[in-house]
C-alpha atoms as a PDB file:
ATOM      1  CA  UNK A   1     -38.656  -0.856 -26.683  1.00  0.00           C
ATOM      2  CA  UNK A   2     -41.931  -2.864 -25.332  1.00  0.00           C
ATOM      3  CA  UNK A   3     -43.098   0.260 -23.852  1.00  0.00           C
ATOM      4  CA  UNK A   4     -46.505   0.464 -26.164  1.00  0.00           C
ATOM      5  CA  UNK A   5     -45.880   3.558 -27.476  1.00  0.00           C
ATOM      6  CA  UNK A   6     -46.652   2.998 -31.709  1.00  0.00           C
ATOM      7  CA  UNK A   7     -44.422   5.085 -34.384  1.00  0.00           C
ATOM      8  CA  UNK A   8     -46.708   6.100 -37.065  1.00  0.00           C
ATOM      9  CA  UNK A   9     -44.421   7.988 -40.139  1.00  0.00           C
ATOM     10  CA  UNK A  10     -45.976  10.109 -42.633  1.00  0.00           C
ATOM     11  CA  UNK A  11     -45.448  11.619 -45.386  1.00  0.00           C
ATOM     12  CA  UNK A  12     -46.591  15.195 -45.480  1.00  0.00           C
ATOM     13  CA  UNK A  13     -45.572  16.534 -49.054  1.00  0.00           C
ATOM     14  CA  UNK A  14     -47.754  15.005 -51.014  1.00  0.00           C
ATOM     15  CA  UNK A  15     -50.152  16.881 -53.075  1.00  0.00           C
ATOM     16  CA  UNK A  16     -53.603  15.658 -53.322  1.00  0.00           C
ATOM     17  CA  UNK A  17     -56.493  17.892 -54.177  1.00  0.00           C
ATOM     18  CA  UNK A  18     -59.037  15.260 -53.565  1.00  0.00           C
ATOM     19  CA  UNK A  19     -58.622  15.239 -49.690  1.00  0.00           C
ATOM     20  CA  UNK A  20     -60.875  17.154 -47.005  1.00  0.00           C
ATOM     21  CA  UNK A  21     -59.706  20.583 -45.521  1.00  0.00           C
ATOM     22  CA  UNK A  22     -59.518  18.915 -41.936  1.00  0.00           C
ATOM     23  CA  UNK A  23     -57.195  16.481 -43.469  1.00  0.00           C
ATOM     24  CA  UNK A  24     -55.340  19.026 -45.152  1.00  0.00           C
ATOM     25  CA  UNK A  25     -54.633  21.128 -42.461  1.00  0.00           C
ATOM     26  CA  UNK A  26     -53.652  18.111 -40.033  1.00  0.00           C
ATOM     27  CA  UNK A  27     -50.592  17.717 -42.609  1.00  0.00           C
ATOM     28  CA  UNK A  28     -49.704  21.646 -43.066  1.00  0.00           C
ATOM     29  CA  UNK A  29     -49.391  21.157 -39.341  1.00  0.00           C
ATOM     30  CA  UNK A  30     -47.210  18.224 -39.075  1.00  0.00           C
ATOM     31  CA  UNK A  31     -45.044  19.374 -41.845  1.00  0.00           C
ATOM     32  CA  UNK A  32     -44.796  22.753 -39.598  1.00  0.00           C
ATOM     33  CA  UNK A  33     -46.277  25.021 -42.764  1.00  0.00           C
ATOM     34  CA  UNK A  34     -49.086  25.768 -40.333  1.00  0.00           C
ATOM     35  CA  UNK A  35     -50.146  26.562 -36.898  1.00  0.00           C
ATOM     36  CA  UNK A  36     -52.689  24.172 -35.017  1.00  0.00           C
ATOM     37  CA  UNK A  37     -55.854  25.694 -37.036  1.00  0.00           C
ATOM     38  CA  UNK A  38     -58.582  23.008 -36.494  1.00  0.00           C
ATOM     39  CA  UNK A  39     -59.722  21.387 -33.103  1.00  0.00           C
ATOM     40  CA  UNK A  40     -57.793  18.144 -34.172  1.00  0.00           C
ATOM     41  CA  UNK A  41     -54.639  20.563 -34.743  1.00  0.00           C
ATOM     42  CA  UNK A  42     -55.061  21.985 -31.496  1.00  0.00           C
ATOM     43  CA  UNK A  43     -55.589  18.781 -29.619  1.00  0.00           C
ATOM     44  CA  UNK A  44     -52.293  17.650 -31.060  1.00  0.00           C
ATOM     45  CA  UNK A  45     -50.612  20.269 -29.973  1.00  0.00           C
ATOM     46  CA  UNK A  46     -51.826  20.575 -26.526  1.00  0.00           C
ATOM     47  CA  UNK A  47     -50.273  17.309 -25.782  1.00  0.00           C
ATOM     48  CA  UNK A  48     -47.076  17.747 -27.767  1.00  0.00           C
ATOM     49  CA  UNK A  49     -46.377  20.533 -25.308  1.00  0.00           C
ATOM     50  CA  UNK A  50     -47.644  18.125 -22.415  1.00  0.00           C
ATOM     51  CA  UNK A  51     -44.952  15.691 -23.687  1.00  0.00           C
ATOM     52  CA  UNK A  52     -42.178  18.393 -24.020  1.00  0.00           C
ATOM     53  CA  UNK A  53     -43.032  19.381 -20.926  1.00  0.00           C
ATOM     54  CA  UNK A  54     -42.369  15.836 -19.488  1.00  0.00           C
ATOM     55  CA  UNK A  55     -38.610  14.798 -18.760  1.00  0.00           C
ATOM     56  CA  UNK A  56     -38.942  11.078 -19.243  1.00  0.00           C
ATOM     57  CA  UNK A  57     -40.806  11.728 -22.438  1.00  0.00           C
ATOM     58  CA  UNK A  58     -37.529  13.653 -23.396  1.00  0.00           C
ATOM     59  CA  UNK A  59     -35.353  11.311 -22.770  1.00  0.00           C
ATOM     60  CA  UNK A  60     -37.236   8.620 -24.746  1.00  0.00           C
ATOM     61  CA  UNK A  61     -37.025  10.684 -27.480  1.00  0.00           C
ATOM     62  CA  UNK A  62     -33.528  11.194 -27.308  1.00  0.00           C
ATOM     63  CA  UNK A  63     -32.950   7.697 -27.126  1.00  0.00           C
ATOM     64  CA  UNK A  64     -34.953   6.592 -30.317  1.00  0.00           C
ATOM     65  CA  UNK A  65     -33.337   9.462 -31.941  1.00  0.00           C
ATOM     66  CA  UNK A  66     -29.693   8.016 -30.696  1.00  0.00           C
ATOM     67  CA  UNK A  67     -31.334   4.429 -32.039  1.00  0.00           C
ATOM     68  CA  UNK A  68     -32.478   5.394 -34.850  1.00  0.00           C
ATOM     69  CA  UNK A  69     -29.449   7.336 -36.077  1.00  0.00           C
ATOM     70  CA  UNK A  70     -26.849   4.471 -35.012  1.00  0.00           C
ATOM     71  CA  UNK A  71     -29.451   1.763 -37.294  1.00  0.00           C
ATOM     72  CA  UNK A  72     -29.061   4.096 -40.472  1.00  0.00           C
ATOM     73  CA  UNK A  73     -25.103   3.977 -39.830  1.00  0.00           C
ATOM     74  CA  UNK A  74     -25.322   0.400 -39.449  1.00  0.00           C
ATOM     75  CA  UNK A  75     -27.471  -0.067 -42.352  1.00  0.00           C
ATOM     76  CA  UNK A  76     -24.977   2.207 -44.528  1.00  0.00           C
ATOM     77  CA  UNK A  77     -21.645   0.271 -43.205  1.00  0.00           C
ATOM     78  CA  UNK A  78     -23.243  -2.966 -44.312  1.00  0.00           C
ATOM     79  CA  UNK A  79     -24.260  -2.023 -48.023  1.00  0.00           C
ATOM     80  CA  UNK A  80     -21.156  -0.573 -48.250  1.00  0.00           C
ATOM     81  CA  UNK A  81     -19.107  -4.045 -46.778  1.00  0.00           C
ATOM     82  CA  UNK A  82     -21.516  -6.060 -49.621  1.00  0.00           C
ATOM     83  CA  UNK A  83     -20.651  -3.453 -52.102  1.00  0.00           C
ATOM     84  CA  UNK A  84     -17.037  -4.441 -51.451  1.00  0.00           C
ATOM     85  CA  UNK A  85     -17.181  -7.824 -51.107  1.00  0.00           C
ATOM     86  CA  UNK A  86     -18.983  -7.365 -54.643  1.00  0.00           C
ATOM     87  CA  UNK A  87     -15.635  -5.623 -55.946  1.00  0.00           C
ATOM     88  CA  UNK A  88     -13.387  -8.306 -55.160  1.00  0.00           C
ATOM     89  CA  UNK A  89     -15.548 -10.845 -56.433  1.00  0.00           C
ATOM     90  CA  UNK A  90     -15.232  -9.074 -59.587  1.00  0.00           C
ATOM     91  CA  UNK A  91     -11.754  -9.626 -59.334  1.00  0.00           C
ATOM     92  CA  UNK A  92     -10.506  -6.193 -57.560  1.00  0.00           C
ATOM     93  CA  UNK A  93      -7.783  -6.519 -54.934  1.00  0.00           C
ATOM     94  CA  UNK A  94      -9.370  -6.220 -51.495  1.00  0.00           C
ATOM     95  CA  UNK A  95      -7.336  -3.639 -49.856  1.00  0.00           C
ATOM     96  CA  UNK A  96      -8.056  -1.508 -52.718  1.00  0.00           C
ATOM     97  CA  UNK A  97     -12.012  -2.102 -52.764  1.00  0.00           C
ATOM     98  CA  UNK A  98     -12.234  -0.888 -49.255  1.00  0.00           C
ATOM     99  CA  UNK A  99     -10.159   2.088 -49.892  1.00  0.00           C
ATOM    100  CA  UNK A 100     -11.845   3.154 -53.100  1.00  0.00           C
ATOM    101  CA  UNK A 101     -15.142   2.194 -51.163  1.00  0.00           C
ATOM    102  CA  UNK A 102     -14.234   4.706 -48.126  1.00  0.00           C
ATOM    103  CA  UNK A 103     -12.857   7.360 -50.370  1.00  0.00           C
ATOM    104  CA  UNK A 104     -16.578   7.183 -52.529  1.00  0.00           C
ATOM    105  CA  UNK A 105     -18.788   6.654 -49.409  1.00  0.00           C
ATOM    106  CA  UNK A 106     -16.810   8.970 -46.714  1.00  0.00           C
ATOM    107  CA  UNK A 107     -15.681   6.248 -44.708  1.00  0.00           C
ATOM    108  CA  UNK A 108     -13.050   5.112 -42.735  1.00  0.00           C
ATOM    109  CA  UNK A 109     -11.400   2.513 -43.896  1.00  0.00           C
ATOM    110  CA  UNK A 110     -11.495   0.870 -40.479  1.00  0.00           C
ATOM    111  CA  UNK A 111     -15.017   1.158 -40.241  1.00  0.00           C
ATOM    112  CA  UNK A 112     -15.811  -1.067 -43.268  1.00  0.00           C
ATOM    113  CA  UNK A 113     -13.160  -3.333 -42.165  1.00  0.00           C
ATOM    114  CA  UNK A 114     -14.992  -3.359 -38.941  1.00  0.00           C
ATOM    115  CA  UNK A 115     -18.119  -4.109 -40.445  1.00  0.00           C
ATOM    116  CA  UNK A 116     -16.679  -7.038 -42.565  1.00  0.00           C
ATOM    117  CA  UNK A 117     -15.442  -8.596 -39.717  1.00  0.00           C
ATOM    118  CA  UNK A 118     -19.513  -8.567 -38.227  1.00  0.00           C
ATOM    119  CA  UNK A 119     -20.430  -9.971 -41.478  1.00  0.00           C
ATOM    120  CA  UNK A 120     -17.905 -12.746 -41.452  1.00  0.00           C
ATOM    121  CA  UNK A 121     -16.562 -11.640 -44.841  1.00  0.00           C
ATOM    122  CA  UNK A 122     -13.028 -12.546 -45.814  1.00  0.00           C
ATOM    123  CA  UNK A 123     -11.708 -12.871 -49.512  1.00  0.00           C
ATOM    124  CA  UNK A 124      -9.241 -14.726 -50.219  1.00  0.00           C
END
């Protein structure tokens, strides 16, 4: 989405001694181990409340989620469609890669078919 909004991801579980208390309690308070404790903390969650508060916000949110979600699928369907393609280049009969590939990964067998089909895979 071109909507300016910038996705910053951190990782909150670290352990560091050498960082400052303000610091400190900014990630307590992401991770949720912590209420807002510090004017910074506060600030934050003034405006996560503002944005809670706000339905188009909401739905935005919902829809990255919904994004988000259907990428990591993707993503998993297509290392799984190389993993098979892998197989039978090893010398494994095809039908029986993708069915020891969806019994392994929790698939349908459908959906990695599916997914070869995007990636123009066919073994001969």
């Amino acid at each position: 989405m071109d909507d300016g909004i910038t996705l910053i991801l951190i990782n909150c579980k670290g352990v560091s001694r050498d960082i400052s208390p303000e610091l400190k309690a900014l990630l307590h308070y992401i991770s949720g181990e912590q209420e807002a404790s510090t004017d910074l903390t506060r600030s934050i969650d003034e405006a996560v409340e503002r944005l809670n508060r706000d339905k188009e916000w909401r739905r935005w949110a919902v829809t990255f989620e919904m994004k988000l979600e259907e990428s990591r699928d993707d993503g998993i369907l297509y290392a799984i469609s190389k993993f098979v393609s892998m197989l039978c280049d090893l010398g494994i009969d095809f039908e029986q890669a993708i069915s020891m590939c969806a019994e392994r990964f929790d698939v349908d067998e459908e959906e990695i078919e599916e997914e070869l089909k995007l990636v123009s895979y066919s073994y001969e």
